[in-house]
N, C-alpha and C. Protein backbone atom coordinates (compact mmCIF):
# COMPACT_ATOMS: atom_id res chain seq x y z
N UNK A 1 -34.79 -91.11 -31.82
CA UNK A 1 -34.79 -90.10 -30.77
C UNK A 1 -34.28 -88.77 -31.33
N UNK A 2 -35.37 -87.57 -31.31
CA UNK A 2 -34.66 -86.32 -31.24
C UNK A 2 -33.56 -85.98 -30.69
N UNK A 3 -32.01 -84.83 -31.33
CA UNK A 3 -31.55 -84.74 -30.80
C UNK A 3 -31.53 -83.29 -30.45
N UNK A 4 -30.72 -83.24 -28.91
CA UNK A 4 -31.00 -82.00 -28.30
C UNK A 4 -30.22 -80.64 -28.91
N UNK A 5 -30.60 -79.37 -28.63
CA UNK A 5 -29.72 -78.54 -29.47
C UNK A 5 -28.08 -78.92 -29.04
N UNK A 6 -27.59 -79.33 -27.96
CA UNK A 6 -26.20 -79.36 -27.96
C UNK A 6 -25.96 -79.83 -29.09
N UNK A 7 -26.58 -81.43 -29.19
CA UNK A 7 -26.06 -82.22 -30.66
C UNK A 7 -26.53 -81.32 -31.73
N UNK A 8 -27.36 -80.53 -31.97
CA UNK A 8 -27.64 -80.09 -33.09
C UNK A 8 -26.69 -79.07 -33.69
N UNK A 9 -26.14 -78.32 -32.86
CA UNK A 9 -25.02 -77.24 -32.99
C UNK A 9 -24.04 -77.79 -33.18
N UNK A 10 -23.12 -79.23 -32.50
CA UNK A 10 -22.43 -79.64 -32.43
C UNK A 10 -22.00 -80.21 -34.10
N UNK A 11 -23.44 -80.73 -34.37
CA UNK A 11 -23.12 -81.18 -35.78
C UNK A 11 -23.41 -80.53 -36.97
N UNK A 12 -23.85 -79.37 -36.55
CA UNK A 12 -24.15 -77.93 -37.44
C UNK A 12 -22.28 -77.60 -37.80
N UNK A 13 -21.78 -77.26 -36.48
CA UNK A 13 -20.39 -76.93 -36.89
C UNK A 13 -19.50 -77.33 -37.60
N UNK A 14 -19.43 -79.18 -36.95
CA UNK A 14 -18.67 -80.14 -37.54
C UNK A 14 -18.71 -80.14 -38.92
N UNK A 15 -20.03 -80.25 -39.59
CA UNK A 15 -20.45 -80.12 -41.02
C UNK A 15 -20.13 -79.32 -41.90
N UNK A 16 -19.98 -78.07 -40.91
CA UNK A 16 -19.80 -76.67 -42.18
C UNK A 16 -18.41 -76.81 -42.07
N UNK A 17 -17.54 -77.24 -41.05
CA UNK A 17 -15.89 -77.26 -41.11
C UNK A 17 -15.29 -77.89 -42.08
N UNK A 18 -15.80 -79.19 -42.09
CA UNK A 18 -15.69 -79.83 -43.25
C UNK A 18 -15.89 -79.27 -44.68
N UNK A 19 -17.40 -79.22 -44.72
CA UNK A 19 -17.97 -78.70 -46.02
C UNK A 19 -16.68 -77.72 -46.74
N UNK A 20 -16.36 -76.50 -45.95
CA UNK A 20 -15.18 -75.57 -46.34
C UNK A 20 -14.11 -75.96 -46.27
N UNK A 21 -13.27 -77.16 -46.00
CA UNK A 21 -12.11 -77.95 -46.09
C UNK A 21 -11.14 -77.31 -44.61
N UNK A 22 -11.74 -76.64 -43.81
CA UNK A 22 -11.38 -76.36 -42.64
C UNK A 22 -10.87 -77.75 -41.60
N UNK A 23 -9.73 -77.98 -41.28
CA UNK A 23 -8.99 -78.20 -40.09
C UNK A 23 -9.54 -77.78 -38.85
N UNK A 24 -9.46 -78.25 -37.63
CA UNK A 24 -10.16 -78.18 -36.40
C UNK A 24 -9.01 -77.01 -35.78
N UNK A 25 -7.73 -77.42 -36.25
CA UNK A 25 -6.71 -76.38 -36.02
C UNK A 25 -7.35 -74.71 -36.86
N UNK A 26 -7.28 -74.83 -37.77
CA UNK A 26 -7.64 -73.66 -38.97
C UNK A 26 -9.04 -73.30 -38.29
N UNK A 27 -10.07 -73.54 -37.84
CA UNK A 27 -11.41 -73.03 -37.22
C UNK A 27 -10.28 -72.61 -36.03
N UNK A 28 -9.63 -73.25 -34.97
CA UNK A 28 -10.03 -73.17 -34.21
C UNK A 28 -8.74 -71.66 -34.19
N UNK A 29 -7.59 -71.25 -35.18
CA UNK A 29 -7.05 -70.05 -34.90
C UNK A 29 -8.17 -69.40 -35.58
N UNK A 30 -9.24 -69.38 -35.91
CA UNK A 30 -9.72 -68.32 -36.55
C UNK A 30 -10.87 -67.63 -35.32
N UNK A 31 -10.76 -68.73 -34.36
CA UNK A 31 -12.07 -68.30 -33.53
C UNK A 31 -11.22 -68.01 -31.83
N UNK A 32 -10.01 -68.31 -32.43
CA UNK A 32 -9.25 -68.00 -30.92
C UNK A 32 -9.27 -69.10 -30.05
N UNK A 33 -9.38 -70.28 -30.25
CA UNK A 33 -9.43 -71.42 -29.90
C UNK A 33 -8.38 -72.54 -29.93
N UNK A 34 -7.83 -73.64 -29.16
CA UNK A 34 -7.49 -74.60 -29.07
C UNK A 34 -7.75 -75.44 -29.96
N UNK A 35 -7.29 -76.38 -30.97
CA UNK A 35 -8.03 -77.29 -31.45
C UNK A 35 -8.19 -78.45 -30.98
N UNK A 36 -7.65 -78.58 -29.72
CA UNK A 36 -8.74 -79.41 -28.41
C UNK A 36 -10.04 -79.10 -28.35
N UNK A 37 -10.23 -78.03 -28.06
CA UNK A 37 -11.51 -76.59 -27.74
C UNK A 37 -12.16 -77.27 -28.73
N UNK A 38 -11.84 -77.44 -29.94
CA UNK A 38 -13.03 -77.25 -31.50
C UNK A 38 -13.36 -79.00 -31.34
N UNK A 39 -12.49 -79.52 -31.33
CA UNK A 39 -12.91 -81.21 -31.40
C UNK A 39 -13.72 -81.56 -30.56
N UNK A 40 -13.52 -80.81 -28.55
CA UNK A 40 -15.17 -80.84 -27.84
C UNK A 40 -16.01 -79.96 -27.92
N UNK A 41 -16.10 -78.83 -28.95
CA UNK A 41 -17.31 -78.64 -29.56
C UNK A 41 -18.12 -79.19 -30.49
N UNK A 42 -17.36 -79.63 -31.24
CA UNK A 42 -18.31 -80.76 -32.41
C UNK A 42 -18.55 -82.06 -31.88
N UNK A 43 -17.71 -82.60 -30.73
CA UNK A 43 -18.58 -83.71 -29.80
C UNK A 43 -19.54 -83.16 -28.96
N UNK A 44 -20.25 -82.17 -28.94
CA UNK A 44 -20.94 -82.06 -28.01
C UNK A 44 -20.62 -82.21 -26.46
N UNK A 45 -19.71 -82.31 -26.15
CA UNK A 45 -18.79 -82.22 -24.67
C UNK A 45 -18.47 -81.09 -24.55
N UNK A 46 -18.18 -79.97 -24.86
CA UNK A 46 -18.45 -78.47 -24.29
C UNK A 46 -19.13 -77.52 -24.33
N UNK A 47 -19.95 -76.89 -24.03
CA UNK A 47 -20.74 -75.95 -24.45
C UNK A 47 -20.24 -74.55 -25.01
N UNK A 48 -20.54 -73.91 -25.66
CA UNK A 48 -20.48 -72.74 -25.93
C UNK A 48 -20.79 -71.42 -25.65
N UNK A 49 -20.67 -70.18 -25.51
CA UNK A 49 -20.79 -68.86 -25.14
C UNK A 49 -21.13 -68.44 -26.24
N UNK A 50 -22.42 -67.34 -26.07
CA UNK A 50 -23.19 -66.95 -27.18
C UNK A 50 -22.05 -66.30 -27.64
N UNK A 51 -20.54 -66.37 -27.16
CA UNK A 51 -20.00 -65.00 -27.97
C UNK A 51 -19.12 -66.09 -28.82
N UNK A 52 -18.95 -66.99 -28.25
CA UNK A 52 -18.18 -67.93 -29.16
C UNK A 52 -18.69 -68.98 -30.36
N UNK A 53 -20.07 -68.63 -29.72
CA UNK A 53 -21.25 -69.09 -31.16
C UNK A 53 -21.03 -67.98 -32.31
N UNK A 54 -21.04 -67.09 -31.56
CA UNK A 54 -21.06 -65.79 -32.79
C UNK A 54 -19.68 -65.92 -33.97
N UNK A 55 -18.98 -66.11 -32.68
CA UNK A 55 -17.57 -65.83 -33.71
C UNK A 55 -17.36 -67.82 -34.73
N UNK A 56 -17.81 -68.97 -33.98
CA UNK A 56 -18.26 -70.03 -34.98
C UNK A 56 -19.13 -69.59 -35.75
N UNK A 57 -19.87 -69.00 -36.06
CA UNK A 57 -20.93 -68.67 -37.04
C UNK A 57 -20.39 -67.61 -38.29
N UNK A 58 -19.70 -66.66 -37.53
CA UNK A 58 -18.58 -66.16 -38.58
C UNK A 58 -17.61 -66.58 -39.81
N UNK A 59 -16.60 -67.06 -38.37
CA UNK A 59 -15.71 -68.07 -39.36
C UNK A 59 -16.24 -69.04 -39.88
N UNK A 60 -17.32 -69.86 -40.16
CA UNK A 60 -18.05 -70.70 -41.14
C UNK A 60 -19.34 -70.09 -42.14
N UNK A 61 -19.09 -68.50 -41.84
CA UNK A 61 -19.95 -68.09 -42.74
C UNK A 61 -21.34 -68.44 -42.47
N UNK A 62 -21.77 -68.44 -41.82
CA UNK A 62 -23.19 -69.10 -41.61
C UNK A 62 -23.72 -68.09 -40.70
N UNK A 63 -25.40 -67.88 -41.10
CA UNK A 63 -26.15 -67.09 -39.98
C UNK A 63 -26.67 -67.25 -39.13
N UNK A 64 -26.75 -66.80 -37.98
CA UNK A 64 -27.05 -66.80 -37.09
C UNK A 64 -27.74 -67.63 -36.19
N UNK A 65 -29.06 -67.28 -37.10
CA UNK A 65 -29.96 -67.74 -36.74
C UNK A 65 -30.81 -69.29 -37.17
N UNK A 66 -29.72 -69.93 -38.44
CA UNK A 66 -29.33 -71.04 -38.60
C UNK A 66 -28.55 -72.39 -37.56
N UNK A 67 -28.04 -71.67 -37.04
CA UNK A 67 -27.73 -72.47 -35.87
C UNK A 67 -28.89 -72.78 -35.12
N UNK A 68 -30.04 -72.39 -34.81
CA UNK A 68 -31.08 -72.38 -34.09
C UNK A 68 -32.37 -73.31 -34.75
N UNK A 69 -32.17 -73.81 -36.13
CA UNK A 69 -32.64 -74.18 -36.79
C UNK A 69 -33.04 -75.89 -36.73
């Protein structure tokens, strides 16, 4: 089964946090976040605000329009 963009973003993030040795704490002061906040974003249990996509896409270095991918 395809998964939907929630999961796809969800595990877009999770991946690159890792990949960069990032902490859910460490993303999540960098994006102004809880690291409650970051652990139900990479479960796919919260959604996101294009502005808080922006600023995840930042702090993991990644473009934009990769997330969409």
């Amino acid at each position: 089964m395809e998964k939907g963009i929630k999961e796809q973003v969800a595990e877009l993030i999770r991946e690159s946090r890792k990949a960069r040795g990032l902490t859910l704490k460490e993303l999540g002061e960098r994006i102004g976040v809880a690291e409650s906040t970051v652990s139900l974003y990479e479960s796919g249990k919260q959604n996101l605000t294009i502005e808080t996509l922006k600023k995840v896409a930042d702090a993991l270095d990644l473009q934009f329009e990769a997330v969409f991918k």
